[in-house]
Every structure is written in structure tokens, then in C-alpha cells.
C-alpha atoms as a PDB file:
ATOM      1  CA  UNK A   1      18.171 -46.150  61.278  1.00  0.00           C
ATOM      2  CA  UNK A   2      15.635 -46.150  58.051  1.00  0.00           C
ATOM      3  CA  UNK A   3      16.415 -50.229  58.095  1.00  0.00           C
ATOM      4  CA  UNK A   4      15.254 -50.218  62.059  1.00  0.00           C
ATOM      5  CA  UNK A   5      12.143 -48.569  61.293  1.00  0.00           C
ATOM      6  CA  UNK A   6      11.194 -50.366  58.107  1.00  0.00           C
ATOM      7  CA  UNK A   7      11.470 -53.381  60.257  1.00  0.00           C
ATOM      8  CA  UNK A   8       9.736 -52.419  63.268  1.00  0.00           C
ATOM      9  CA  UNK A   9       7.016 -51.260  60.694  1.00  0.00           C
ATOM     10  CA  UNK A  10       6.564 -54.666  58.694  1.00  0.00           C
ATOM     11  CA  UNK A  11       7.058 -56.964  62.388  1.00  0.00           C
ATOM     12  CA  UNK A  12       3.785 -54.737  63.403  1.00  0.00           C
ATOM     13  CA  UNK A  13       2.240 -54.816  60.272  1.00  0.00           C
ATOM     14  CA  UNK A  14       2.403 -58.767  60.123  1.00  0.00           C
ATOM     15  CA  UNK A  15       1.040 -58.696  64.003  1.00  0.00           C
ATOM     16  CA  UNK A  16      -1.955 -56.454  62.741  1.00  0.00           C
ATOM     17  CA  UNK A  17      -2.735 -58.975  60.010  1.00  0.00           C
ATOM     18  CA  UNK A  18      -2.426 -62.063  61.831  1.00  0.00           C
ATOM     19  CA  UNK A  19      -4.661 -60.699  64.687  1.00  0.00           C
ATOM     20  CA  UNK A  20      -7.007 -59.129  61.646  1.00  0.00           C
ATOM     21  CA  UNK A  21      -7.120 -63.250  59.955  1.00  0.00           C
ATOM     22  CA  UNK A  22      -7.688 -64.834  63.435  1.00  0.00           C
ATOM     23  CA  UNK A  23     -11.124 -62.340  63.502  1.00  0.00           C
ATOM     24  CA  UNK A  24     -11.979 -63.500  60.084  1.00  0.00           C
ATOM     25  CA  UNK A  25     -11.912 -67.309  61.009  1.00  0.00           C
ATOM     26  CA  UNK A  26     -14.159 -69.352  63.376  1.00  0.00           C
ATOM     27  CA  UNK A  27     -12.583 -70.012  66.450  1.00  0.00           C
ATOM     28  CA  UNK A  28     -10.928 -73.683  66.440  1.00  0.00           C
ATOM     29  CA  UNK A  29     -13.875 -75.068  68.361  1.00  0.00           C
ATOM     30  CA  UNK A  30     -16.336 -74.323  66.406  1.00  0.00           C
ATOM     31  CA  UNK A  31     -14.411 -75.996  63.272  1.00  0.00           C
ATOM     32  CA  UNK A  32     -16.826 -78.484  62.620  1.00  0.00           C
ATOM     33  CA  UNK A  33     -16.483 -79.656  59.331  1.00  0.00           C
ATOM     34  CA  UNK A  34     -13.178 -80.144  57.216  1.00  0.00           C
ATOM     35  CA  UNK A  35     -12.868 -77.294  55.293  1.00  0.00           C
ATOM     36  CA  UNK A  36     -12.880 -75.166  58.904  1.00  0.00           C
ATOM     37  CA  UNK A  37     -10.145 -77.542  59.698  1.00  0.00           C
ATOM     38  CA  UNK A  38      -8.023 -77.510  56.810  1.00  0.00           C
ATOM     39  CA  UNK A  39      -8.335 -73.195  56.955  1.00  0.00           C
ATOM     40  CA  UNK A  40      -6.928 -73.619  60.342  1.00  0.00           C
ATOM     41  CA  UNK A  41      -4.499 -76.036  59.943  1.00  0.00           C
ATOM     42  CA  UNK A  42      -3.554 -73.289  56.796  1.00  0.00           C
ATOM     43  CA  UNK A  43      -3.409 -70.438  58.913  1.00  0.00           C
ATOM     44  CA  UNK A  44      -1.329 -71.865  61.839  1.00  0.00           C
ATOM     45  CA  UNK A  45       1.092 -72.999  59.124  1.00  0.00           C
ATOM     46  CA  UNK A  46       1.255 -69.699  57.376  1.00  0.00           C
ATOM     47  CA  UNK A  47       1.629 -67.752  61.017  1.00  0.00           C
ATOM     48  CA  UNK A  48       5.010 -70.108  61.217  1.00  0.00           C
ATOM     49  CA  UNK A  49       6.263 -69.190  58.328  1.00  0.00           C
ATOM     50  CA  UNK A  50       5.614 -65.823  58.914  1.00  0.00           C
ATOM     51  CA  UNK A  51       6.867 -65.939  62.385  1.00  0.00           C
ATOM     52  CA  UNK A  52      10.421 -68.042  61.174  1.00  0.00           C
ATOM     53  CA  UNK A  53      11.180 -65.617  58.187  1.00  0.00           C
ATOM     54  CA  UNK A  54      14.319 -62.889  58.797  1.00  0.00           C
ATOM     55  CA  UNK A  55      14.005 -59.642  58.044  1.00  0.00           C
END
């Protein structure tokens, strides 16, 4: 049971966070330059790994 709700906790906590980064960052059509780019192309790869891991 404590495992359940340790897990429910960190799958919401990770949902808070990415939906906390995606306010933080211009949206991907306004990514005009390449830094913008490369901190999207950063963030979409870090919400896979994220999204892939097992808890």
C-alpha cells in the first residue's frame, strides 16, 4: 500500500513539473533562434526519459 502511494505521488509530481517546465519555455513557435531550439529539443528528450523510466 505505502509503495502504491509513493508511486502515485512521484507519477503526479513528475506531471506537475513537466506542465510547470512547459510554462517556463517559449512555445515551439516562437523558437526562433537555436538556443530556443536546442532547449526544446532538451526538454522533449528529457519528458521521454521521464515518461520511459519504471518505478
Amino acid at each position: 500500500m505505502f509503495r502504491e502511494d509513493i508511486s502515485e505521488y512521484v507519477a503526479q509530481l513528475q506531471l506537475h513539473m513537466t506542465l510547470q517546465a512547459r510554462n517556463l519555455l517559449p512555445t515551439l513557435t516562437t523558437a526562433t533562434n537555436s538556443r530556443e531550439q536546442l532547449l526544446h529539443e532538451t526538454q522533449a528528450n528529457i519528458e521521454k526519459l521521464v515518461s520511459r523510466q519504471r518505478l
